[in-house]
Protein backbone atom coordinates (compact mmCIF):
# COMPACT_ATOMS: atom_id res chain seq x y z
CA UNK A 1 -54.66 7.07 -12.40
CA UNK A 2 -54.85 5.35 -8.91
CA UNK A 3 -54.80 2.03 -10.84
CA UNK A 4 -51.34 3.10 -12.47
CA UNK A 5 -49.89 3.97 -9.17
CA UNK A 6 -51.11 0.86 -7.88
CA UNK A 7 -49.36 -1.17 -10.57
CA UNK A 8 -45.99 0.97 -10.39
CA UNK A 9 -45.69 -0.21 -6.27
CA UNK A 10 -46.31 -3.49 -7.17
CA UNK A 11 -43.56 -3.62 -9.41
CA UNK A 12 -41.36 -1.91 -7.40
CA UNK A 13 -42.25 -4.08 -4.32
CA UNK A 14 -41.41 -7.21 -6.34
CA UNK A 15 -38.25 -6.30 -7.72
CA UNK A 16 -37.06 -5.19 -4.48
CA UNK A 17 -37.64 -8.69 -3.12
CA UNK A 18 -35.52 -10.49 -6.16
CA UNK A 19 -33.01 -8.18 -5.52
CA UNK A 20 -33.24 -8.58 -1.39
CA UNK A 21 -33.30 -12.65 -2.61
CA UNK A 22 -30.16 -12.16 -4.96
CA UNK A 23 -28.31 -10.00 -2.33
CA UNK A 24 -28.97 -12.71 0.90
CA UNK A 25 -28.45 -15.87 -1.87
CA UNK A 26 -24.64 -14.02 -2.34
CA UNK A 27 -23.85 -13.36 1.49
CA UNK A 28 -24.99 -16.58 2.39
CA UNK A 29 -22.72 -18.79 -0.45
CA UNK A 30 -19.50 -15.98 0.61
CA UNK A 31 -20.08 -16.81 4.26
CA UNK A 32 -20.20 -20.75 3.95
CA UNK A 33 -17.08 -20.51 1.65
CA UNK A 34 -15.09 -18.31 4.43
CA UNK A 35 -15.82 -20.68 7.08
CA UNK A 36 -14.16 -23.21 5.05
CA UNK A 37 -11.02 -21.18 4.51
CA UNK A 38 -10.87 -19.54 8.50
CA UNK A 39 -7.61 -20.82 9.04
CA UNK A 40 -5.10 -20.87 6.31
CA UNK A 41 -1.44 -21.09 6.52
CA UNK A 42 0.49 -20.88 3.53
CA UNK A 43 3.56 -23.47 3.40
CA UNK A 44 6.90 -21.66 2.82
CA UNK A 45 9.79 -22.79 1.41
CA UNK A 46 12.36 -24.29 3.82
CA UNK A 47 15.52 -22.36 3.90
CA UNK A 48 12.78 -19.04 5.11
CA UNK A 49 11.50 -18.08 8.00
CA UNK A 50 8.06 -19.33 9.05
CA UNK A 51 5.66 -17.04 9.69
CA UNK A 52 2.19 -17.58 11.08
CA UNK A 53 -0.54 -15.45 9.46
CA UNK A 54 -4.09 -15.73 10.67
CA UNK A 55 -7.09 -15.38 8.18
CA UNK A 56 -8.28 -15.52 4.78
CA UNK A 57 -7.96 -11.50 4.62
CA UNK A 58 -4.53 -11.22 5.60
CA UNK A 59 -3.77 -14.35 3.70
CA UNK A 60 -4.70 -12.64 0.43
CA UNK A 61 -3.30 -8.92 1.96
CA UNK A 62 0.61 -10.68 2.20
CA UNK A 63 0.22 -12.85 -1.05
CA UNK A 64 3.53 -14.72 0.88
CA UNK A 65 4.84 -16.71 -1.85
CA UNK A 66 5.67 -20.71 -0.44
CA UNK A 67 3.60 -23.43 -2.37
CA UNK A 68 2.48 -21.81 -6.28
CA UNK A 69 -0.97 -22.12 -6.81
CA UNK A 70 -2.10 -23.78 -9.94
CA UNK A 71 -4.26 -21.29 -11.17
CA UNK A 72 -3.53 -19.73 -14.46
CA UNK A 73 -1.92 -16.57 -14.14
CA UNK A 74 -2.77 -15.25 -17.30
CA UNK A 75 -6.24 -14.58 -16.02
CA UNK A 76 -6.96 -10.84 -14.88
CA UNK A 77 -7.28 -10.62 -11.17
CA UNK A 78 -10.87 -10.26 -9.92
CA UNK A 79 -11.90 -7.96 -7.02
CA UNK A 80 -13.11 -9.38 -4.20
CA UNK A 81 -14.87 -8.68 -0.84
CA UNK A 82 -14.52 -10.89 1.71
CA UNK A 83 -17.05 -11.64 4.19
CA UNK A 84 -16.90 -11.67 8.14
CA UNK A 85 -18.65 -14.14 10.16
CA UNK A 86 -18.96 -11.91 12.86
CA UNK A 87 -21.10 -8.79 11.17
CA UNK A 88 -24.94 -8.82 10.68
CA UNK A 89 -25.11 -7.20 6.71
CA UNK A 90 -28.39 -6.74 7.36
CA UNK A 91 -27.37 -3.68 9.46
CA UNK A 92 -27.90 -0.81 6.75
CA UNK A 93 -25.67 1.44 8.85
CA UNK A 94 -22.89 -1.12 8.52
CA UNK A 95 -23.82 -1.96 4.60
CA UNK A 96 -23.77 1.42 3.53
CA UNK A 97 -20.49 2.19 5.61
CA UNK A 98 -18.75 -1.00 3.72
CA UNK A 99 -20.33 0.52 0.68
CA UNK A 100 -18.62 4.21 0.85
CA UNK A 101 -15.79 3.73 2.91
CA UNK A 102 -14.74 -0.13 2.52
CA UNK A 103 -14.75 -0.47 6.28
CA UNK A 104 -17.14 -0.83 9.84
CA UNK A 105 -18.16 2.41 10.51
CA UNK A 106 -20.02 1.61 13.85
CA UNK A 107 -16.87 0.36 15.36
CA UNK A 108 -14.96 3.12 13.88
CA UNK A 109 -17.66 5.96 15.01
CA UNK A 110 -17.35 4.14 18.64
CA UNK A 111 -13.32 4.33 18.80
CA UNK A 112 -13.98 8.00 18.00
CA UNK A 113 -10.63 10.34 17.52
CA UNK A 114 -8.08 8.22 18.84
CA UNK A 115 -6.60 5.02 21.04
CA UNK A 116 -3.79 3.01 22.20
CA UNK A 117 -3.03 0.34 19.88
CA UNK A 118 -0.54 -2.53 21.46
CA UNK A 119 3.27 -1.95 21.12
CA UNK A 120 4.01 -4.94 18.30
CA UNK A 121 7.92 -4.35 18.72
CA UNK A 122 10.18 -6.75 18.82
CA UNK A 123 11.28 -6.39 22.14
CA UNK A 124 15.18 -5.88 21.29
CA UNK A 125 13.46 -2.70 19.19
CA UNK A 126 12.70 -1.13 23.20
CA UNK A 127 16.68 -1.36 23.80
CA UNK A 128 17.41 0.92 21.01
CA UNK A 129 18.16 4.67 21.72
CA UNK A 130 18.34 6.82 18.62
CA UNK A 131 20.28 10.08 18.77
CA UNK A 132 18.49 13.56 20.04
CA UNK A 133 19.13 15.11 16.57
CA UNK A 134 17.27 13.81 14.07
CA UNK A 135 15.93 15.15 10.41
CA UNK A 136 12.60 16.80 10.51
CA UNK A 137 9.69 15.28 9.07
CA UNK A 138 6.63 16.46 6.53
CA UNK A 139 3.98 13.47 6.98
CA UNK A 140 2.05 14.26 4.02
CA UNK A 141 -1.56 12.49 3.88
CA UNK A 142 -3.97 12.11 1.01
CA UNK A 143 -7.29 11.51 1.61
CA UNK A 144 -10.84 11.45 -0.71
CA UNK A 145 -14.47 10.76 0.78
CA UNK A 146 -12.31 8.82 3.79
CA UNK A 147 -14.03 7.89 6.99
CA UNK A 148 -14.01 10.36 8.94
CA UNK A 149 -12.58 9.35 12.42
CA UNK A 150 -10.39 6.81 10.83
CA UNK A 151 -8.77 10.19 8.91
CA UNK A 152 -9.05 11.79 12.70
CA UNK A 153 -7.34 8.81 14.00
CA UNK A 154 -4.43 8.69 11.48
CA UNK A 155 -3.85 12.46 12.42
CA UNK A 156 -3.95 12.10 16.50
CA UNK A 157 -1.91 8.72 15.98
CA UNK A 158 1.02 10.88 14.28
CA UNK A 159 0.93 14.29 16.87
CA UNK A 160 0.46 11.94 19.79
CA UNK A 161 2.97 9.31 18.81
CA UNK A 162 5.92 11.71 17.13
CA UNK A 163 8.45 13.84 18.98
CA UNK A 164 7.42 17.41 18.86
CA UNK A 165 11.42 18.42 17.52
CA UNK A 166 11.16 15.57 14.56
CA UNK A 167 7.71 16.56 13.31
CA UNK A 168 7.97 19.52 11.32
CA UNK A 169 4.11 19.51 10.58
CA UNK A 170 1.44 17.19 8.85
CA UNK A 171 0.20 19.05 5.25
CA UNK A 172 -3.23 16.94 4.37
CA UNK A 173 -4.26 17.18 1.01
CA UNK A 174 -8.01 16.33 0.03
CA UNK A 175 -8.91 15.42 -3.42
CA UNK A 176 -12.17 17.39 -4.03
CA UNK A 177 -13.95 15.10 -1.28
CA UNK A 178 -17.67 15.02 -1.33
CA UNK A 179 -18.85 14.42 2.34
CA UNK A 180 -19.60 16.96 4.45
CA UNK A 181 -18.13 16.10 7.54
CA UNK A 182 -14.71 15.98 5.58
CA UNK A 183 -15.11 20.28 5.08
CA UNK A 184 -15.99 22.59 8.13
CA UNK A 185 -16.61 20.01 10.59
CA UNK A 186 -12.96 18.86 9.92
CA UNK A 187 -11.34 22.07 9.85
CA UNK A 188 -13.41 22.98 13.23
CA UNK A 189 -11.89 20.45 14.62
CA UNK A 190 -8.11 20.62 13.09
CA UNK A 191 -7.90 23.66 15.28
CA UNK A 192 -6.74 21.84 18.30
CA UNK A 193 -3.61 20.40 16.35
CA UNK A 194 -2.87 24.43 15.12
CA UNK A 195 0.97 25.36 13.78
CA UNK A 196 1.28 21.73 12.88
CA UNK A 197 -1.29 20.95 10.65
CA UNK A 198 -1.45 22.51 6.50
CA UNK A 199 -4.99 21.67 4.89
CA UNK A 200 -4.49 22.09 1.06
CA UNK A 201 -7.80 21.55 -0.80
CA UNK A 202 -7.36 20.92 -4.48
CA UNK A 203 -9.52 22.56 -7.16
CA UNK A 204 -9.86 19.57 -9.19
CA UNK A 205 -9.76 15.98 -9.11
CA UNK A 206 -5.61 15.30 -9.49
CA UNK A 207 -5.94 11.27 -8.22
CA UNK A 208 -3.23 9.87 -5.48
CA UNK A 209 -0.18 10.24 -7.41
CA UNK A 210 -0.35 13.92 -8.52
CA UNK A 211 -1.98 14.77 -4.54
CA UNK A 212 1.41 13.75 -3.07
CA UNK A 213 3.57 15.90 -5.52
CA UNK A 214 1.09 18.85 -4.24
CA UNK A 215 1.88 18.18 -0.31
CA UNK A 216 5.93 17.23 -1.46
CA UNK A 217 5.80 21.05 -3.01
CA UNK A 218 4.45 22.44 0.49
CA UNK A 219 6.76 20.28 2.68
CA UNK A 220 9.54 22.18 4.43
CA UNK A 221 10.65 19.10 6.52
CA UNK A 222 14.04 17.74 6.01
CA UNK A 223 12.18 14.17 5.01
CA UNK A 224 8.89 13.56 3.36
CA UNK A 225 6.90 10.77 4.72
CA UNK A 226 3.87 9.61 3.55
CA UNK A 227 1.19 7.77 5.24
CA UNK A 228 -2.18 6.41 3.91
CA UNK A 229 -5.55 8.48 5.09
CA UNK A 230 -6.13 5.40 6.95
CA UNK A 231 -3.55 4.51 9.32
CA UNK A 232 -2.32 4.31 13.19
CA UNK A 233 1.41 4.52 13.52
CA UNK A 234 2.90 3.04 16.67
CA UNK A 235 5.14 3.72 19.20
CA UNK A 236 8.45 5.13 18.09
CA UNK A 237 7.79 4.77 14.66
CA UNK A 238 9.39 7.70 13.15
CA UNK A 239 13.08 7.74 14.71
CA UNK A 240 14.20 4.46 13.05
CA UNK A 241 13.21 5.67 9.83
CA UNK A 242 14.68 9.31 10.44
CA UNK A 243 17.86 7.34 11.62
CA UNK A 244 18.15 5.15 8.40
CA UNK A 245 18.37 8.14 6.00
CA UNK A 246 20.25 10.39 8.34
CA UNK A 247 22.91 7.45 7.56
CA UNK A 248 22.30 7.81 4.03
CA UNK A 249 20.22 10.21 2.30
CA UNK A 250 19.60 7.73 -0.52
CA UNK A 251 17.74 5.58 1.76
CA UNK A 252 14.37 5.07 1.14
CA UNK A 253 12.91 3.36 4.20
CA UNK A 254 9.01 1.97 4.76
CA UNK A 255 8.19 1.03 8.23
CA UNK A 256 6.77 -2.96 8.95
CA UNK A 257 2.63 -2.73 8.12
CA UNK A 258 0.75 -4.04 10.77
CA UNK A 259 -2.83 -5.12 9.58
CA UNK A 260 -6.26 -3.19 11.09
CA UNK A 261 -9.00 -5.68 10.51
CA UNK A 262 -11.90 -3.57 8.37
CA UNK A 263 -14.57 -5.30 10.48
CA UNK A 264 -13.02 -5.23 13.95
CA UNK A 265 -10.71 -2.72 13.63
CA UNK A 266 -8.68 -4.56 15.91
CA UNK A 267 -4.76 -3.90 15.32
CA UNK A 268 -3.04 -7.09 14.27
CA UNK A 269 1.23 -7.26 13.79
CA UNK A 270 2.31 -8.29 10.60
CA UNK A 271 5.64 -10.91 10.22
CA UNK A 272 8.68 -9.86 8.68
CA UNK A 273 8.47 -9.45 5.26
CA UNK A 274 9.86 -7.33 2.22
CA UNK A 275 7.79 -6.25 -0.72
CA UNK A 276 7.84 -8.03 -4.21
CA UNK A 277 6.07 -8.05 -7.57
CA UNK A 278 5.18 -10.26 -10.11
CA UNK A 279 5.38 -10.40 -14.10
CA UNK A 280 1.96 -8.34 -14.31
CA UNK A 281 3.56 -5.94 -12.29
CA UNK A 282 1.27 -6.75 -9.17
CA UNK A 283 2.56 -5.73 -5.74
CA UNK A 284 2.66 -8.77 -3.37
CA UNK A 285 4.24 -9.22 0.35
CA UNK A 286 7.10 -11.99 0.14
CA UNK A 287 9.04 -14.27 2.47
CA UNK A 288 12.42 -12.76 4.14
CA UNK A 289 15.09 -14.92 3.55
CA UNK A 290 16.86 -16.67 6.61
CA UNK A 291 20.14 -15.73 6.14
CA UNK A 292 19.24 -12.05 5.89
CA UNK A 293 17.74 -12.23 9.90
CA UNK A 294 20.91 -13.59 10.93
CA UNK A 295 23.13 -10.85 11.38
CA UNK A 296 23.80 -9.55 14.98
CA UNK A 297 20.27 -7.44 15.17
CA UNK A 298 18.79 -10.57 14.07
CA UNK A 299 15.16 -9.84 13.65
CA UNK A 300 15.17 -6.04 13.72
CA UNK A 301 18.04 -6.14 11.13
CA UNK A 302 16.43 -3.98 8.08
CA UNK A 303 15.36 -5.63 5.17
CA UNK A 304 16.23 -5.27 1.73
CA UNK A 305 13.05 -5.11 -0.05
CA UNK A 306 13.03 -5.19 -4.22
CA UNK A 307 9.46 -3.17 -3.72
CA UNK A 308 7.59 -0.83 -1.55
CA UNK A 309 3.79 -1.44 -1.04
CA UNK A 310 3.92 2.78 -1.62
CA UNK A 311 1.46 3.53 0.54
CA UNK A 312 3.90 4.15 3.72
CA UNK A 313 7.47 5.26 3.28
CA UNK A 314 9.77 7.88 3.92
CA UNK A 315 12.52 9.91 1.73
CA UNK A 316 14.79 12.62 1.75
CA UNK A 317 13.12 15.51 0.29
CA UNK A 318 15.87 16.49 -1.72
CA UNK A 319 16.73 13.46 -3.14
CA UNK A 320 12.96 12.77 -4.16
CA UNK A 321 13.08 15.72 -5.58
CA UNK A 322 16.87 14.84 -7.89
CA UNK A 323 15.36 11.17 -8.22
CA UNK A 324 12.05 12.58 -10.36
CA UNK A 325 9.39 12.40 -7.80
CA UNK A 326 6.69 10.29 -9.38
CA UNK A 327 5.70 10.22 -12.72
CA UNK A 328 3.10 12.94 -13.14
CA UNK A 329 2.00 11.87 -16.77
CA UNK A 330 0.27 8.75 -14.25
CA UNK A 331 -3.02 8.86 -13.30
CA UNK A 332 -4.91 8.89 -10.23
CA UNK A 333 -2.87 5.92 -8.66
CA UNK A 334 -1.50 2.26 -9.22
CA UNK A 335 2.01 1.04 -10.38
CA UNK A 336 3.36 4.44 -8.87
CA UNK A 337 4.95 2.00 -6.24
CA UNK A 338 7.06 -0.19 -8.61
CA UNK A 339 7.90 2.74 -10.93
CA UNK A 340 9.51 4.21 -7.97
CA UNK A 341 10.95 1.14 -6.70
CA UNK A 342 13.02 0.39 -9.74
CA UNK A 343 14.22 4.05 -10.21
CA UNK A 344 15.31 3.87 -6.63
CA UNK A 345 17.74 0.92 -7.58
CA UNK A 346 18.47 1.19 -11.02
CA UNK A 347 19.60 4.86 -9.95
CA UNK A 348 21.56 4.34 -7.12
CA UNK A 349 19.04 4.52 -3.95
CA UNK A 350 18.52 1.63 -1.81
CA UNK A 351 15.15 0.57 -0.20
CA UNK A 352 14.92 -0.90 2.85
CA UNK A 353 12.13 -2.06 4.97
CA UNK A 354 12.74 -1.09 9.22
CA UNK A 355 10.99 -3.90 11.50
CA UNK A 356 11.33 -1.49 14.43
CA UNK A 357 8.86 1.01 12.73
CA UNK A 358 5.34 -0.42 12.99
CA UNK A 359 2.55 1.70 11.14
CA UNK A 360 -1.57 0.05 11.06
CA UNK A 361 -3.26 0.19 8.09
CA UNK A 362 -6.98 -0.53 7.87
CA UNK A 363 -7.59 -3.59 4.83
CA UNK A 364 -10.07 -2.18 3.50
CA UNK A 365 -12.49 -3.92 1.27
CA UNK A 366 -14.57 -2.15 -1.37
CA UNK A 367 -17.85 -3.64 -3.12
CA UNK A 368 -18.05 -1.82 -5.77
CA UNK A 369 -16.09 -2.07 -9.04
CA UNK A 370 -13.99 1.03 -10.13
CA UNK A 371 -13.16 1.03 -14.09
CA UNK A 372 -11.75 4.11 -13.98
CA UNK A 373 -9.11 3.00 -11.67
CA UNK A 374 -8.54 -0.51 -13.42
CA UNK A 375 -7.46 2.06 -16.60
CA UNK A 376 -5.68 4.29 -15.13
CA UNK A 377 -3.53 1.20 -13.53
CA UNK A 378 -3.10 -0.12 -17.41
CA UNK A 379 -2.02 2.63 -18.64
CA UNK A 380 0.71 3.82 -15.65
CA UNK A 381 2.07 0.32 -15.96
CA UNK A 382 2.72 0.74 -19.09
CA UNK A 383 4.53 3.74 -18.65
CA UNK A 384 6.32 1.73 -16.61
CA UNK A 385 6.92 -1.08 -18.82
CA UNK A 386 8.13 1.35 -22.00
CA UNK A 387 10.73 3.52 -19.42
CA UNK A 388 12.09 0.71 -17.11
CA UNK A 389 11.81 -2.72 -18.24
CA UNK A 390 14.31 -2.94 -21.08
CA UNK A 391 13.94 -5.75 -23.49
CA UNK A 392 11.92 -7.49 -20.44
CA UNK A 393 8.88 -5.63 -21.29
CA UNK A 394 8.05 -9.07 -23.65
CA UNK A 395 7.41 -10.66 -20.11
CA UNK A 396 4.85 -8.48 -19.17
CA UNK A 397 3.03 -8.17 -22.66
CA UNK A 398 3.37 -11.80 -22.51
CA UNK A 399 0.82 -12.14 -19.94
CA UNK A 400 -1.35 -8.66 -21.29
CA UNK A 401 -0.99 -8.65 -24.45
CA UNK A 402 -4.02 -7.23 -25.31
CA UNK A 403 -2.06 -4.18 -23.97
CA UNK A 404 0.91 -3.86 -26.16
CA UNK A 405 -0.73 -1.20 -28.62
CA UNK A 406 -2.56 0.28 -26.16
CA UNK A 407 -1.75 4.19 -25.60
CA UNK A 408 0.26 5.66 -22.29
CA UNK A 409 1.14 8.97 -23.46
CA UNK A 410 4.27 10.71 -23.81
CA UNK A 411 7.47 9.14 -21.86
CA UNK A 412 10.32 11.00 -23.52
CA UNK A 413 10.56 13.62 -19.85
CA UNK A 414 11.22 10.11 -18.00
CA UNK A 415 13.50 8.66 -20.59
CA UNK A 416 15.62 11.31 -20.55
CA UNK A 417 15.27 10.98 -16.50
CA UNK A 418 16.57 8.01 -16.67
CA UNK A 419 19.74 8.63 -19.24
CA UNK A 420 20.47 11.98 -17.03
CA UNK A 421 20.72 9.70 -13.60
CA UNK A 422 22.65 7.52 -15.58
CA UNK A 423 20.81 4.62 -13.97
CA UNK A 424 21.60 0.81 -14.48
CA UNK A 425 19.58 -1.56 -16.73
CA UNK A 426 16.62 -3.84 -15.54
CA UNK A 427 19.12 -6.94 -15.90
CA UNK A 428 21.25 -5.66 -13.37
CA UNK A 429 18.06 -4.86 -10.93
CA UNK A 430 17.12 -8.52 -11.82
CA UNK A 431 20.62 -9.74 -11.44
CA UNK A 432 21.45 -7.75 -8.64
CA UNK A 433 18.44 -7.00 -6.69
CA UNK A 434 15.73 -9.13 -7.33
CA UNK A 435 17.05 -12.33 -9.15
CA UNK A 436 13.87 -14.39 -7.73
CA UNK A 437 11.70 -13.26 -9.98
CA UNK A 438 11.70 -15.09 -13.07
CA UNK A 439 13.85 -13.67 -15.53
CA UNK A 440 12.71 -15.34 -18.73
CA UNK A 441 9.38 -17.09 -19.50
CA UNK A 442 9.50 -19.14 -22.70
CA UNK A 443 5.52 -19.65 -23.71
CA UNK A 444 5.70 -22.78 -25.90
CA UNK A 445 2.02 -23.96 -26.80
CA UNK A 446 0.60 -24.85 -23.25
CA UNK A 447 3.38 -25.43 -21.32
CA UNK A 448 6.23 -22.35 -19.33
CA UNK A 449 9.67 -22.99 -18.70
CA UNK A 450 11.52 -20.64 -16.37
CA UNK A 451 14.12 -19.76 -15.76
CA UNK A 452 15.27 -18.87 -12.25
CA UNK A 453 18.80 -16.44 -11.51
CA UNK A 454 21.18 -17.26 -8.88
CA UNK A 455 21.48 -14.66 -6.52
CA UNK A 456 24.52 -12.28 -7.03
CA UNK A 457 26.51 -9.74 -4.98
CA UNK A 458 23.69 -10.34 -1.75
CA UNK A 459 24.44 -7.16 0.40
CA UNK A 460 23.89 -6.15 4.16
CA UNK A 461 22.82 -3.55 5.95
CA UNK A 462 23.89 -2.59 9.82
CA UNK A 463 21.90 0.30 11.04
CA UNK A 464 23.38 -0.58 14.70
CA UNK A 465 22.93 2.57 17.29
């Protein structure tokens, strides 16, 4: 018997090592490949603005479009986790904290509740006055097994930062979260923020998508805005957004996301840019076209944006409730943005991006590999695809086809969404709205030909005070 235990340690003691080996053999070949790529600017195309963005992480956050890489983009697109040079990994407080949360805990533990973040305004931004009456907002938050003070933060960050008269009240939804500091330590210490704050709890596991449809349905605001569980909004970040669809109530408006390093947490401003997507119906930051900055705001004029990143954005209650909400036969989240996006156009919305509203958001970066997410962002772009794309669909099949016969449910509710809002086709958004995106792909053996739109109708937007 005491030889058997003897031989079980020994095993276990040696294929700890390999895998100690394997882990420190990774690390090491990540690290030397980061300090190759510190510094990377992406060229841009000449007639845009040129923005600066520092590091590999934001680099890959933006995806700005200048210079197109060679690699074939009919491969699937890898997770990845990239590596600070700054961070001992051997720390297992800080590995396990990158493991369950995606971000450094130590730092975040340390900044505690809440802090000042800097003021990354355009300075003509501070000379804007916006008027007394306002809409009311419902900043509705999602959250499941999130860090805890970067949740707290996101929360003190909204009630410290947002007129009392605007902020109707903040209705946090958690998604059957496991930890235990996200239950009665969290509600012990929501008391402080009491009449503002609805906690909903949901009984089962709904995912991202349906979550937000749960706080819409308790929102009493006059605008629903929803922020990630992992945020900071800045100063004055709410009016200009308020102000945008108090002009127009079919103006769906995301604030400019400033980037929160996961390992430093230190708050970083983001350029001007408006949100795009590619043919495999990947969200990606793009370039802002000169011409569009030179109106007399210049670089506070609002952007027209074909895309929202869907994280951050804010609507008129009513009219996300007339426009469909989301899709509800989606799961959990992923391609919820772009479905929205297009009915926004195609049905007679407009979405904007304000560069006087500046919201953080933490980049987080996950190890581990989620399947069940990678399906359920399969099957709601195919929902997608079969409601919204028209005969364009081919494009997208094109580059998945092992997709085309795969199952996403029942779409006739959003059909018929779409006939009763009597919204436009997908050539007209292309046309019309998003005409850099390549409109036809011809695959002839090896070799793609496309074919690139002119851009038609280009429209402005003067939200002057």
């Amino acid at each position: 018997m005491r030889n058997a235990i003897i031989q079980c340690l020994f095993c276990g003691s040696i294929i700890f090592i390999i895998w100690t080996a394997l882990l420190v053999s990774y690390f090491h070949h990540n690290h030397e490949i980061n300090q190759q790529d510190a510094n990377i600017v992406w060229p841009l195309q000449k007639n845009m603005h040129l923005h600066k963005i520092h590091g590999l992480e934001q680099i890959q956050a933006y995806h700005l479009r200048g210079e197109r890489s060679n690699t074939d983009e009919t491969d699937e697109e890898k997770p990845f986790f990239k590596l600070s040079d700054n961070l001992n990994y051997s720390d297992p407080e800080l590995f396990d904290g990158l493991l369950k949360y995606g971000l450094n805990v130590i730092i975040s533990r340390s900044l505690g509740h809440e802090r000042i973040v800097p003021d990354t305004r355009n300075e003509r931004c501070l000379k804007k006055y916006y008027p007394i009456k306002l809409p009311t907002a419902s900043v509705v938050i999602c959250f499941f097994n999130e860090e805890y003070n970067a949740l707290f933060r996101t929360i003190s960050s909204v009630i410290n930062l947002t007129p009392d008269h605007i902020l109707e009240e903040i209705i946090l939804i958690d998604d059957m979260s496991e930890y235990d500091d996200l239950k009665e330590k969290l509600n012990y210490h929501l008391e402080i923020f009491r009449g503002k704050i609805k906690l909903v709890r949901n009984k089962k596991k709904e995912g991202l998508i349906r979550s937000r449809m749960i706080g819409a349905a308790y929102a009493s605001g006059d605008v629903l805005v929803f922020l990630d569980s992992h945020c900071e909004v800045n100063k004055a970040w709410l009016e200009p957004l308020l102000y945008a669809i108090s002009k127009d109530p079919k103006m769906v408006v995301c604030p400019l996301i400033d980037v929160i390093d996961y390992t430093t947490l230190e708050y970083t401003p983001s350029p001007i840019v408006r949100g795009a997507f590619d043919w495999y119906l990947r969200f990606k930051w793009d370039t802002v076209f000169s011409y569009e900055m030179e109106g007399p705001e210049g670089p506070i004029t609002p952007v027209r944006s074909p895309a929202m990143a869907g994280g951050i954005f804010a609507i008129n209650r009513h009219y996300f409730n007339e426009i469909g909400k989301y899709d509800q036969g989606m799961n959990l989240w992923g391609g919820e943005n772009v479905e929205l996006s297009l009915r926004i156009w195609m049905c007679g919305g407009q979405l904007f991006i304000i560069p006087c509203s500046r919201v953080g958001h933490i980049n987080k970066q996950h190890l581990q590999y989620d399947a069940g997410v990678n399906k359920a962002i399969s099957y709601n772009n195919l929902r997608l695809v079969h409601v919204w794309l028209d005969e364009y669909k081919e494009q997208f099949f094109l580059r998945k086809p092992g997709l085309k016969f795969s199952n996403y449910g029942n779409i006739s509710e959003r059909v018929a969404l779409r006939k009763r809002l009597g919204c436009k086709s997908f050539q007209w958004y292309l046309d019309t709205i998003f005409p850099e995106l390549e409109a036809s792909a011809l695959m002839k053996g090896k070799h793609t030909i496309f074919i690139n739109r002119g851009f038609k109708n280009p429209k402005s937007f003067n939200l002057e005070v």
